[in-house]
PDB file of N, CA and C in Angstrom:
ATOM      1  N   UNK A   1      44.938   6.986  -1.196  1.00  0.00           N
ATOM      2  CA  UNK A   1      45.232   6.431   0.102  1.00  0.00           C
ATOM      3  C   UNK A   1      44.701   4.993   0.206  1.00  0.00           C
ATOM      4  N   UNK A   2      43.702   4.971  -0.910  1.00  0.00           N
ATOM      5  CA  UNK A   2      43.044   3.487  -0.303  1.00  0.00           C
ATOM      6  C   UNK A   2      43.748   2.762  -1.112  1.00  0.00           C
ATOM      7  N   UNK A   3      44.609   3.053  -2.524  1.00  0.00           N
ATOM      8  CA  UNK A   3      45.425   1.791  -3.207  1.00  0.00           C
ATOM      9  C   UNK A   3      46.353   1.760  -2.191  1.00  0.00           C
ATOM     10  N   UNK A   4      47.041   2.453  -1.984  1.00  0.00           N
ATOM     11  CA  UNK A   4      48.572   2.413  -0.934  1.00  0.00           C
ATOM     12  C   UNK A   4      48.044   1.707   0.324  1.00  0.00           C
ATOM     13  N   UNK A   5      46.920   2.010   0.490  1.00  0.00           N
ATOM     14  CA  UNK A   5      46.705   0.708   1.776  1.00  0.00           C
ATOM     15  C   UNK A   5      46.480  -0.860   1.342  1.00  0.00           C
ATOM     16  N   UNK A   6      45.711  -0.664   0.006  1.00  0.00           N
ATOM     17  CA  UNK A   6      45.510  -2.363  -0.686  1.00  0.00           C
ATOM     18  C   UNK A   6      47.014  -2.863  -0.812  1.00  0.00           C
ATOM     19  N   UNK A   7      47.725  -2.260  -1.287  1.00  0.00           N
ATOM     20  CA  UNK A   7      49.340  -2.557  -1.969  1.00  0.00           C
ATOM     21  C   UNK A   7      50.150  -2.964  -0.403  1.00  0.00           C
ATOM     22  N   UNK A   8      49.744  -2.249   0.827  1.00  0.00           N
ATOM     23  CA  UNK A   8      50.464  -2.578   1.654  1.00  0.00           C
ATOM     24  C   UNK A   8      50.197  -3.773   2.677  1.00  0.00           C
ATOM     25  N   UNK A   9      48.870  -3.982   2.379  1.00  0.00           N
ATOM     26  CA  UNK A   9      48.240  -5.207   3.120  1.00  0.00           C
ATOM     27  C   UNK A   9      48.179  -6.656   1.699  1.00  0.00           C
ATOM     28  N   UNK A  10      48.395  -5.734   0.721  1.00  0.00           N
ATOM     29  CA  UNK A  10      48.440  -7.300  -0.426  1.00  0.00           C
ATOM     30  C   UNK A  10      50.176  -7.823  -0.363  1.00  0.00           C
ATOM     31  N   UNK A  11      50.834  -7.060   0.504  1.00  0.00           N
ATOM     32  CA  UNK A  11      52.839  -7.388   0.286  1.00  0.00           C
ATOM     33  C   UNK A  11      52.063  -8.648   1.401  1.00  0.00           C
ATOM     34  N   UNK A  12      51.642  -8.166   2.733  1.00  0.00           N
ATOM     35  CA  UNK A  12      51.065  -9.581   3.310  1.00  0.00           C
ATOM     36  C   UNK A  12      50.836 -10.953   3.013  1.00  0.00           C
ATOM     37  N   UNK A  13      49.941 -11.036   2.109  1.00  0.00           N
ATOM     38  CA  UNK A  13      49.096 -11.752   1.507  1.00  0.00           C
ATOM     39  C   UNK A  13      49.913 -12.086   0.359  1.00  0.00           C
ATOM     40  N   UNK A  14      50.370 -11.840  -0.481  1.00  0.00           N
ATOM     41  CA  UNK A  14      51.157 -12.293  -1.469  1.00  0.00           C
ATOM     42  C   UNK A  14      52.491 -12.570  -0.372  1.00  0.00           C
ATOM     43  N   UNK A  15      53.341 -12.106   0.122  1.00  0.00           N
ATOM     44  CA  UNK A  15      54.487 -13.359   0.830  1.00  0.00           C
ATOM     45  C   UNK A  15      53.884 -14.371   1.882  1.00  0.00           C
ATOM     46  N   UNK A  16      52.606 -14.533   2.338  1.00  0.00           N
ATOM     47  CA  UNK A  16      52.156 -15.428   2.883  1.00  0.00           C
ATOM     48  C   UNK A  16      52.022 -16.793   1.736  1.00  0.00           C
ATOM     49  N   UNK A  17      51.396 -15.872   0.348  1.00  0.00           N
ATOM     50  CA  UNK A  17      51.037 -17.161  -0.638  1.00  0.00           C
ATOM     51  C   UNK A  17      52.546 -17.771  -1.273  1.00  0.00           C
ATOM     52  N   UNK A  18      53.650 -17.028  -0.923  1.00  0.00           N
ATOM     53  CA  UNK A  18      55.100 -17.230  -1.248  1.00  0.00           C
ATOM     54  C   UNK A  18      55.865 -18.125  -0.496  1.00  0.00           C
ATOM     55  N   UNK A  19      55.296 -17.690   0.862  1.00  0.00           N
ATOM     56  CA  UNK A  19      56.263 -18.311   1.845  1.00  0.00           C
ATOM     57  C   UNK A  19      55.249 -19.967   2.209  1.00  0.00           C
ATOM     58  N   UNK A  20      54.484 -20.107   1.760  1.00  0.00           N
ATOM     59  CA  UNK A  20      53.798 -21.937   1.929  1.00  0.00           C
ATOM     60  C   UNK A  20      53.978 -22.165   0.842  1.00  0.00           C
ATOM     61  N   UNK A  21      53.370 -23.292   0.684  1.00  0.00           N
ATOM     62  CA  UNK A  21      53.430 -24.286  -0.534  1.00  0.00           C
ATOM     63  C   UNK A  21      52.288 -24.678  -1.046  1.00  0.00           C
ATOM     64  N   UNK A  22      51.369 -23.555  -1.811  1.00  0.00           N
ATOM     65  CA  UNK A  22      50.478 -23.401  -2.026  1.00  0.00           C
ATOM     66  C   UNK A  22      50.638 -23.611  -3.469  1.00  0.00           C
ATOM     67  N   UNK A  23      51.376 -23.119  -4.376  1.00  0.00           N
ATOM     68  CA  UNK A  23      51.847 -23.346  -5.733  1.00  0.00           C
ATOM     69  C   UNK A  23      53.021 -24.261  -6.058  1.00  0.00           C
ATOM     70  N   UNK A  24      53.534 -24.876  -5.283  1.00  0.00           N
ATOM     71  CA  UNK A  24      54.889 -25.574  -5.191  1.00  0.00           C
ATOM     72  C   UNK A  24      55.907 -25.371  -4.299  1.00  0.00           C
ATOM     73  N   UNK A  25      57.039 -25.123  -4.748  1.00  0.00           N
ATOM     74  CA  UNK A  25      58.179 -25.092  -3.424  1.00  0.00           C
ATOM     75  C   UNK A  25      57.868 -24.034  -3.111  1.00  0.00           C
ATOM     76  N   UNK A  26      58.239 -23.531  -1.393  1.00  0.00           N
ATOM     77  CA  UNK A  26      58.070 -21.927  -1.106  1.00  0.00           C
ATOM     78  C   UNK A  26      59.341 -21.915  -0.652  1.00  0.00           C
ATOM     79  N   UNK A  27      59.117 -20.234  -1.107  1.00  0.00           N
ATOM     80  CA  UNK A  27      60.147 -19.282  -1.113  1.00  0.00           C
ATOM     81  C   UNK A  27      60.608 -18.886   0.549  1.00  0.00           C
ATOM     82  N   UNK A  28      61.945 -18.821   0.845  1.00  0.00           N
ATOM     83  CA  UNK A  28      62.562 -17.692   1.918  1.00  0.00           C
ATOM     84  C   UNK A  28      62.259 -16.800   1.763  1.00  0.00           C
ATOM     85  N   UNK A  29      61.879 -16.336   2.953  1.00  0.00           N
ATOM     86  CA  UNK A  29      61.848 -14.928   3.204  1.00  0.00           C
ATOM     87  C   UNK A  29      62.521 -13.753   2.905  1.00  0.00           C
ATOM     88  N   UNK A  30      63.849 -14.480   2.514  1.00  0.00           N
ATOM     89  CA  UNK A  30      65.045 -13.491   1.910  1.00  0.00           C
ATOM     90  C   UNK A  30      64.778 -13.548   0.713  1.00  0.00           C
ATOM     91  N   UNK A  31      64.446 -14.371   0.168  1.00  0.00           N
ATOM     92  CA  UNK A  31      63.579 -14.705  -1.942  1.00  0.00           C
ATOM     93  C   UNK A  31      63.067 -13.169  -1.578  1.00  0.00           C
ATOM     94  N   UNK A  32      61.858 -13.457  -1.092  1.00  0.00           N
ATOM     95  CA  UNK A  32      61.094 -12.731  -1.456  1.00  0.00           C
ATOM     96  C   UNK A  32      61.216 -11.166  -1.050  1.00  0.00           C
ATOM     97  N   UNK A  33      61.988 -11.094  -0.302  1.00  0.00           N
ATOM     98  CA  UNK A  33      62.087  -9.518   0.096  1.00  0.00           C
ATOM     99  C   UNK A  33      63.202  -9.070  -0.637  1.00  0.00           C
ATOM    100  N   UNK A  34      64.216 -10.054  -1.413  1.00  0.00           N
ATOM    101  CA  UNK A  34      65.041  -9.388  -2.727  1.00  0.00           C
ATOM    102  C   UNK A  34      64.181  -9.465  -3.781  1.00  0.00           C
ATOM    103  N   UNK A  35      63.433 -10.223  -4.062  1.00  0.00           N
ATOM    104  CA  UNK A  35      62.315 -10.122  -5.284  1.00  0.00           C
ATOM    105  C   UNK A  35      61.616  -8.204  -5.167  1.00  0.00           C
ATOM    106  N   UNK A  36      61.318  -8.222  -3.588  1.00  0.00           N
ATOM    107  CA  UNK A  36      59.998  -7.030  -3.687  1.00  0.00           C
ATOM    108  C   UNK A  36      61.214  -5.353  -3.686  1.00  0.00           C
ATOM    109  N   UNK A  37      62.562  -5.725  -3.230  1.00  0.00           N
ATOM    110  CA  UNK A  37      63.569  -4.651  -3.294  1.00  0.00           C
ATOM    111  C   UNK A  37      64.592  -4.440  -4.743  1.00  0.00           C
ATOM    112  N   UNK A  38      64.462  -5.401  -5.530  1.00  0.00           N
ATOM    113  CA  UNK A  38      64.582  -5.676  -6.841  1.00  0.00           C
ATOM    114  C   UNK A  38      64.127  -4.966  -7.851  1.00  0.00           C
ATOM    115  N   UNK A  39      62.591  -5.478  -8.052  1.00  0.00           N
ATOM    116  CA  UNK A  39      61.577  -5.201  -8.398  1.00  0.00           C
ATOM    117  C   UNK A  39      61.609  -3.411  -8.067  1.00  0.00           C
ATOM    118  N   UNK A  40      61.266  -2.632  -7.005  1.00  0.00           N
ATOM    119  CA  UNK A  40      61.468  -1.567  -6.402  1.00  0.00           C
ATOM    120  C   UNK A  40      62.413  -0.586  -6.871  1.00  0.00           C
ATOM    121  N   UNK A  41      63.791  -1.005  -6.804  1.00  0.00           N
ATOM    122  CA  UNK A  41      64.865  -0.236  -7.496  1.00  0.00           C
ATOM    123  C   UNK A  41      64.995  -0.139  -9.255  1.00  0.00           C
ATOM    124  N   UNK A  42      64.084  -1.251  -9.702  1.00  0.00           N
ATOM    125  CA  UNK A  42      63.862  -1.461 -11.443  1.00  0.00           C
ATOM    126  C   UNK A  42      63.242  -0.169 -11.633  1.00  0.00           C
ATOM    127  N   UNK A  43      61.888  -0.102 -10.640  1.00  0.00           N
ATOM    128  CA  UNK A  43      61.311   0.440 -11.182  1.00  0.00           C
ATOM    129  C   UNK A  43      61.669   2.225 -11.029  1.00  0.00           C
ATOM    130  N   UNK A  44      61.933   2.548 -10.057  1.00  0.00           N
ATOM    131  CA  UNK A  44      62.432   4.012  -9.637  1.00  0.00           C
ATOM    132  C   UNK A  44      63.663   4.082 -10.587  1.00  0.00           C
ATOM    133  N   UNK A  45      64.410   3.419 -11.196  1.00  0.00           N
ATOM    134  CA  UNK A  45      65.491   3.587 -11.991  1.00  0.00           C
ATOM    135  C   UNK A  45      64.808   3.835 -13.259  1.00  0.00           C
ATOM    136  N   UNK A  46      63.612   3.515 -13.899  1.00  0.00           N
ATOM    137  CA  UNK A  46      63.236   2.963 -14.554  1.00  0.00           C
ATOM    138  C   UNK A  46      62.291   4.767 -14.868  1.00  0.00           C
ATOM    139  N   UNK A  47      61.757   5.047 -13.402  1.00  0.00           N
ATOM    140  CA  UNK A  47      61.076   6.454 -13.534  1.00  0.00           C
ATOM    141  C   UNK A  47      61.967   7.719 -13.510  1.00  0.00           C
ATOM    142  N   UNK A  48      63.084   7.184 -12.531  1.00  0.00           N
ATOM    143  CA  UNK A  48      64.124   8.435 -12.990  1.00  0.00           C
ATOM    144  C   UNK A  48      64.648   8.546 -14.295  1.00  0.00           C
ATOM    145  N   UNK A  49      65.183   7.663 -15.155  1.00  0.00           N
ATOM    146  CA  UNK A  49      65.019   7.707 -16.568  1.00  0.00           C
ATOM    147  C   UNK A  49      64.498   8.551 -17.550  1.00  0.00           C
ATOM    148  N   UNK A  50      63.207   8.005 -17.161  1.00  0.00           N
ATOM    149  CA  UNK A  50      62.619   8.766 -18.408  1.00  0.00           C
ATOM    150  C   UNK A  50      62.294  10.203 -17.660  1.00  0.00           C
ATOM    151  N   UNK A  51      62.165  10.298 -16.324  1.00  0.00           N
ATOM    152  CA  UNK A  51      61.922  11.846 -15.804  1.00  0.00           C
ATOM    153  C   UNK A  51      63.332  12.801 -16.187  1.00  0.00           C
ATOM    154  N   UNK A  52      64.415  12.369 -15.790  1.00  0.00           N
ATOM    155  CA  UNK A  52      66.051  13.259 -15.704  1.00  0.00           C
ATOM    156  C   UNK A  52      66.117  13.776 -14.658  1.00  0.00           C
ATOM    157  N   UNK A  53      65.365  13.064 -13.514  1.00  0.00           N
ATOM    158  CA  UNK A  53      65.776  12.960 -12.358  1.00  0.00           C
ATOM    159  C   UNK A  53      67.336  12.871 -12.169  1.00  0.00           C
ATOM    160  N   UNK A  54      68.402  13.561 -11.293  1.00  0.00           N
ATOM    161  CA  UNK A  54      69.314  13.304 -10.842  1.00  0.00           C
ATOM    162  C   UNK A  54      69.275  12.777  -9.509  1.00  0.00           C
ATOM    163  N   UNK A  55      69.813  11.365  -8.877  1.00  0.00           N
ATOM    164  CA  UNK A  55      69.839  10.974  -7.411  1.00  0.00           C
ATOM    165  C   UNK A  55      70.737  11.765  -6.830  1.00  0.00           C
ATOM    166  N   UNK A  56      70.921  12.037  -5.403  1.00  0.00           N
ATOM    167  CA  UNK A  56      71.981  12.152  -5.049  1.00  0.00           C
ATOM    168  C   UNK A  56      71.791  12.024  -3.711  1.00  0.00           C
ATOM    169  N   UNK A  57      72.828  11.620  -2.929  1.00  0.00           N
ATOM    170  CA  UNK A  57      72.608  11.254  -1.498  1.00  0.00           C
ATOM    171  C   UNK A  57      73.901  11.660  -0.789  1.00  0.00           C
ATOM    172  N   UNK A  58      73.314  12.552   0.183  1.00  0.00           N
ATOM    173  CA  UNK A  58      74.633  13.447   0.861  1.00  0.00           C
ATOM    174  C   UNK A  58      74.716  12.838   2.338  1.00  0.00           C
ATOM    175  N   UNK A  59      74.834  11.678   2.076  1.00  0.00           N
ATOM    176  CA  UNK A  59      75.180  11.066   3.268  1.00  0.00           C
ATOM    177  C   UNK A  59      74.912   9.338   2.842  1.00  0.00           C
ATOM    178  N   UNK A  60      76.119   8.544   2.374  1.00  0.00           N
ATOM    179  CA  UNK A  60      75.665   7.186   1.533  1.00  0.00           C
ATOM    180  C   UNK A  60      76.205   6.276   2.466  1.00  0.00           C
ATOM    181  N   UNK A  61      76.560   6.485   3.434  1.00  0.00           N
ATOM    182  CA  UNK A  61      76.892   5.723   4.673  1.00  0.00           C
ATOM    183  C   UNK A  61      75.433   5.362   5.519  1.00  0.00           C
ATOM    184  N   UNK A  62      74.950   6.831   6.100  1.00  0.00           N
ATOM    185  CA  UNK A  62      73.158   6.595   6.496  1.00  0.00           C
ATOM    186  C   UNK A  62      72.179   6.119   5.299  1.00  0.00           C
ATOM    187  N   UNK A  63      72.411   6.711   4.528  1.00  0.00           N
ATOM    188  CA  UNK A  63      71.444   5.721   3.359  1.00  0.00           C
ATOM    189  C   UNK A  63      71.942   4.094   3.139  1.00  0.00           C
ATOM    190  N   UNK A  64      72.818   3.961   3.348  1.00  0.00           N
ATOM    191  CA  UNK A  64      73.045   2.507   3.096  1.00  0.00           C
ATOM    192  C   UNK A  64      72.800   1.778   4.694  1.00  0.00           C
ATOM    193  N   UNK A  65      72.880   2.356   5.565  1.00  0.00           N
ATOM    194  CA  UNK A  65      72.617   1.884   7.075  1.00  0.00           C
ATOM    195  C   UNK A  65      70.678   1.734   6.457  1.00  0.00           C
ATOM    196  N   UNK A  66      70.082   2.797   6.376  1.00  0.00           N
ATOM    197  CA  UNK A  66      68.462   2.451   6.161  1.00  0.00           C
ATOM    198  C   UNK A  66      67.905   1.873   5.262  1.00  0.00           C
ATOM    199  N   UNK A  67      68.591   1.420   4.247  1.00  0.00           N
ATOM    200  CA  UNK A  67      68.155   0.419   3.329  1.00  0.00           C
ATOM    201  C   UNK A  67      69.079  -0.764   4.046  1.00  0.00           C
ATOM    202  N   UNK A  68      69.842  -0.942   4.463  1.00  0.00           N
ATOM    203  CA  UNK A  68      69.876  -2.578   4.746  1.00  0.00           C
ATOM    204  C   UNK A  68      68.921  -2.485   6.346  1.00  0.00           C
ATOM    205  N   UNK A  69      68.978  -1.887   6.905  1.00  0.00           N
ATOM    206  CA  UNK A  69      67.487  -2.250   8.052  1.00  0.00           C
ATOM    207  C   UNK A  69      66.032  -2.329   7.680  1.00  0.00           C
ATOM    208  N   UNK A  70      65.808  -1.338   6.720  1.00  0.00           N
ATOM    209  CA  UNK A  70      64.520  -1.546   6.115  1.00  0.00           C
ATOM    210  C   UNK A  70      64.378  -3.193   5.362  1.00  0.00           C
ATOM    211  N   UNK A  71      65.855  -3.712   4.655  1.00  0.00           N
ATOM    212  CA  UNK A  71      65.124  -4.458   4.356  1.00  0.00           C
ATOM    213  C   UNK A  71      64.990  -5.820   4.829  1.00  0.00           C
ATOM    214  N   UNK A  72      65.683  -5.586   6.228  1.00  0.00           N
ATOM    215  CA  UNK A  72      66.163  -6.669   7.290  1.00  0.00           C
ATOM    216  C   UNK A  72      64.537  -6.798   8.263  1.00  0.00           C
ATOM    217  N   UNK A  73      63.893  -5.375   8.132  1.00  0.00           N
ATOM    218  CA  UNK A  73      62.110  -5.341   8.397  1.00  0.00           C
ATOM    219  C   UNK A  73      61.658  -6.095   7.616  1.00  0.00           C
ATOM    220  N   UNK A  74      61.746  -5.833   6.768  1.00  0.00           N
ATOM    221  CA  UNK A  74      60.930  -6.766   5.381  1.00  0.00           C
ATOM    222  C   UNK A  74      61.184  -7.872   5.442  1.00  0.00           C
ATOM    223  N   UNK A  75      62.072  -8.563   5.741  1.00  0.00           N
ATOM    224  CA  UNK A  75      62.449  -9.995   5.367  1.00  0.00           C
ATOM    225  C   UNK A  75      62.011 -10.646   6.740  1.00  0.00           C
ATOM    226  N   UNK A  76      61.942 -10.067   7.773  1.00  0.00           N
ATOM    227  CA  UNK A  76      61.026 -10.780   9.131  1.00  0.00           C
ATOM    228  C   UNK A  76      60.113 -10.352   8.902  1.00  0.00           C
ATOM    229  N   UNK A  77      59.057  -9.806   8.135  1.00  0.00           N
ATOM    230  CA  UNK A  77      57.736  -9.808   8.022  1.00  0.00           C
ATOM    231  C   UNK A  77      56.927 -10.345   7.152  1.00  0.00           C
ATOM    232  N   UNK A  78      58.229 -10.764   5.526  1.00  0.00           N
ATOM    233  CA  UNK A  78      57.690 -11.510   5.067  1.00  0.00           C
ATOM    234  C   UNK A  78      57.985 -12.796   5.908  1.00  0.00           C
ATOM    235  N   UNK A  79      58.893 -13.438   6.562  1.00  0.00           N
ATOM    236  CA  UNK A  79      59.226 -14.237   7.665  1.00  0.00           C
ATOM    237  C   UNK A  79      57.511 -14.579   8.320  1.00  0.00           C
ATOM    238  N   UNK A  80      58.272 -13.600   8.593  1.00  0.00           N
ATOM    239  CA  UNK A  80      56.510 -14.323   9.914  1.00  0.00           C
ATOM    240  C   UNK A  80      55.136 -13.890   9.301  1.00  0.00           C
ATOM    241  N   UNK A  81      54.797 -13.731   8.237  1.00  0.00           N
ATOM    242  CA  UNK A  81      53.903 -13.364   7.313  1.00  0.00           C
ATOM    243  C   UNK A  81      53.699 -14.825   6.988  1.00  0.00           C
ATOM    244  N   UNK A  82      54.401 -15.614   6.591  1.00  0.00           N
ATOM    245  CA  UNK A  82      54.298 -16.787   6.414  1.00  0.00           C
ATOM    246  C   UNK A  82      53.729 -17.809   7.517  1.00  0.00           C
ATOM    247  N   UNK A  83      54.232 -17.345   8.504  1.00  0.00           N
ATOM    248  CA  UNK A  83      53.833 -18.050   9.991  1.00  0.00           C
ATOM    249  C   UNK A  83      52.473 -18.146  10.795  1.00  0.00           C
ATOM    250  N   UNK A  84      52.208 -16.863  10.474  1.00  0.00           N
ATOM    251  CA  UNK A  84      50.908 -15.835  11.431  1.00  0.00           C
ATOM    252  C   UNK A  84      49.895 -15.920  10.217  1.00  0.00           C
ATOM    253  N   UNK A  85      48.633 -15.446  11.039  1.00  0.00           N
ATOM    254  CA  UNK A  85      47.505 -15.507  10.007  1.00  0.00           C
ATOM    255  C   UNK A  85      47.766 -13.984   9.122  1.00  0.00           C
ATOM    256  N   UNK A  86      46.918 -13.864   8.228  1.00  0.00           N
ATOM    257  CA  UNK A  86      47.353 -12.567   7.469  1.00  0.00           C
ATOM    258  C   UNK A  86      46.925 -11.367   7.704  1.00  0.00           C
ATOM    259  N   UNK A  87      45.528 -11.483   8.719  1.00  0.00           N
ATOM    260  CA  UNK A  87      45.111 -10.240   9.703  1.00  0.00           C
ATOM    261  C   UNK A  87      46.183  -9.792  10.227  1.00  0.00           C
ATOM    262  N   UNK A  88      46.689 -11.117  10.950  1.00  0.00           N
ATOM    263  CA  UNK A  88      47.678 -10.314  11.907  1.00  0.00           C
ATOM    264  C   UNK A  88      49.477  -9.769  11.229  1.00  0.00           C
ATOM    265  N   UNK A  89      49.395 -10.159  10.371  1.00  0.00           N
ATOM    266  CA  UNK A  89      50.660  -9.705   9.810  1.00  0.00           C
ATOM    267  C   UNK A  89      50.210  -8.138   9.279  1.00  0.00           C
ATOM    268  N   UNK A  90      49.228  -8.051   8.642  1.00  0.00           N
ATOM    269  CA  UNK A  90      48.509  -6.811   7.821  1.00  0.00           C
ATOM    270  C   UNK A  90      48.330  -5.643   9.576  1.00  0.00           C
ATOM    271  N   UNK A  91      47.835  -6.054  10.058  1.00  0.00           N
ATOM    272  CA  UNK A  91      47.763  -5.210  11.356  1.00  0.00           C
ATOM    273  C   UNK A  91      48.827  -4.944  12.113  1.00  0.00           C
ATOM    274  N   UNK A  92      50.305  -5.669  12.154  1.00  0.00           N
ATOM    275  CA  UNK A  92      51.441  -5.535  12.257  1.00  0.00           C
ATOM    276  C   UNK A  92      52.066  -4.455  11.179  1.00  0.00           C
ATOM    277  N   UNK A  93      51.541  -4.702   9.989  1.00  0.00           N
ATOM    278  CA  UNK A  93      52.358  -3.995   9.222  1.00  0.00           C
ATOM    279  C   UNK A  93      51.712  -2.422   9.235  1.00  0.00           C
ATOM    280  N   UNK A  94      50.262  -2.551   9.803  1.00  0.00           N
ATOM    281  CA  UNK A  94      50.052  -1.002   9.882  1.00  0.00           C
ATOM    282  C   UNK A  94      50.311  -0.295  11.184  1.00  0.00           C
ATOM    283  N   UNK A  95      50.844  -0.861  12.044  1.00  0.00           N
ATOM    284  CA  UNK A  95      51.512  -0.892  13.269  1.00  0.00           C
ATOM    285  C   UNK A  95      52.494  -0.091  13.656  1.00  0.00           C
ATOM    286  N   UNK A  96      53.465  -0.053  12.189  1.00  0.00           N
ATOM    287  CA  UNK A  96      54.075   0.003  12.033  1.00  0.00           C
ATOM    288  C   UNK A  96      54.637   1.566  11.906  1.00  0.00           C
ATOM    289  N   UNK A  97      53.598   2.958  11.693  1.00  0.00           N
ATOM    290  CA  UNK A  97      54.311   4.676  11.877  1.00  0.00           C
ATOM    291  C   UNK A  97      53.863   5.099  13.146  1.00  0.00           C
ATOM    292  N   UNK A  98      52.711   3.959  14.235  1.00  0.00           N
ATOM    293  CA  UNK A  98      53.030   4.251  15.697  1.00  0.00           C
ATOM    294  C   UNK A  98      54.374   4.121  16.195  1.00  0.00           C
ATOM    295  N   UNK A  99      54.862   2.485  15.705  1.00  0.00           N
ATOM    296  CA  UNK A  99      56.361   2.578  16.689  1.00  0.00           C
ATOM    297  C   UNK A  99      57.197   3.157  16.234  1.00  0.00           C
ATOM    298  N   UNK A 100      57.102   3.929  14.736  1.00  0.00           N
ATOM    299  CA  UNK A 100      58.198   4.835  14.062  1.00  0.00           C
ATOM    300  C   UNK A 100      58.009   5.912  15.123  1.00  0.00           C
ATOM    301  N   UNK A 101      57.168   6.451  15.100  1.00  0.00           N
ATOM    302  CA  UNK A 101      56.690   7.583  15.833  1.00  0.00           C
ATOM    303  C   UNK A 101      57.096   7.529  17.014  1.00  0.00           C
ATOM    304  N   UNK A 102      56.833   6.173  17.879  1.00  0.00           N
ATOM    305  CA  UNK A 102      57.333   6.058  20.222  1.00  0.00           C
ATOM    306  C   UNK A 102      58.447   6.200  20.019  1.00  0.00           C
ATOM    307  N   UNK A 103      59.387   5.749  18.771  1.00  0.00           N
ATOM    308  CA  UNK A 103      61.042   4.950  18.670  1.00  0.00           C
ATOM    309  C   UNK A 103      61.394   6.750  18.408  1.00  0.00           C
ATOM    310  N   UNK A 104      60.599   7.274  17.712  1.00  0.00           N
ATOM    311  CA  UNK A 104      61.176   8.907  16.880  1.00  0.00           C
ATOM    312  C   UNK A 104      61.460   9.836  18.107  1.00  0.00           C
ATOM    313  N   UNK A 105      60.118   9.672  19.778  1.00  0.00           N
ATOM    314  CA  UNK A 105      60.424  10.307  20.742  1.00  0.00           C
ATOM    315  C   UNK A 105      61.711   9.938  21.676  1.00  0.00           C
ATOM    316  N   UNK A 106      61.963   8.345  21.681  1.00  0.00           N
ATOM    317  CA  UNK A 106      63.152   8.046  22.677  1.00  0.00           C
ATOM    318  C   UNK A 106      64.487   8.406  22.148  1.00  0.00           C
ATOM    319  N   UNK A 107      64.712   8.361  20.804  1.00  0.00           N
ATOM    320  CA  UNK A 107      66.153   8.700  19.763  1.00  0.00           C
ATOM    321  C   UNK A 107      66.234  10.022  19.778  1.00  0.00           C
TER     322      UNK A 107
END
């Protein structure tokens, strides 16, 4: 629990160091959230592989609706991750299975 919290407060902190110009040109927000959804699908392709995992998705209309919103989240957070200090992006981003949760009672 405590890497999955480092990993989720370092996506912060690494598109903050992405999105300035701290190493040279910085990256869009869209760079970087196809870099981190890229990266992501390599690798789960990469574990289903060698597992013989079969995917399958019985509904590729809603799966394709929640991966392009998820990653339309991501790309305004690396967005304003860049903007905001990195407390507050990191505290936004853990913010984040309360309003899953208020949004889960009104739907």
């Amino acid at each position: 629990m405590l890497e999955a919290s480092a990993f989720i407060g370092g996506t912060a902190v690494v598109a903050k160091i992405l999105g300035k110009d701290y190493f040279g040109e910085s990256l869009r927000p869209f760079q970087i959230s196809q870099s981190r959804f890229l990266y992501g699908f390599v690798s789960v392709l990469i574990f289903t592989f060698f597992n013989k995992i079969k995917i399958e998705s019985p509904n590729p209309k809603l799966h394709l609706a929640r991966t392009s919103l998820g990653w339309i989240g991501a790309t305004i957070l690396f967005g304003s991750s860049s903007l905001i200090p990195v407390n507050d992006a990191v505290a936004l981003n853990f913010s984040n299975p309360v309003f899953a949760m208020i949004f889960s009672i009104i739907i």
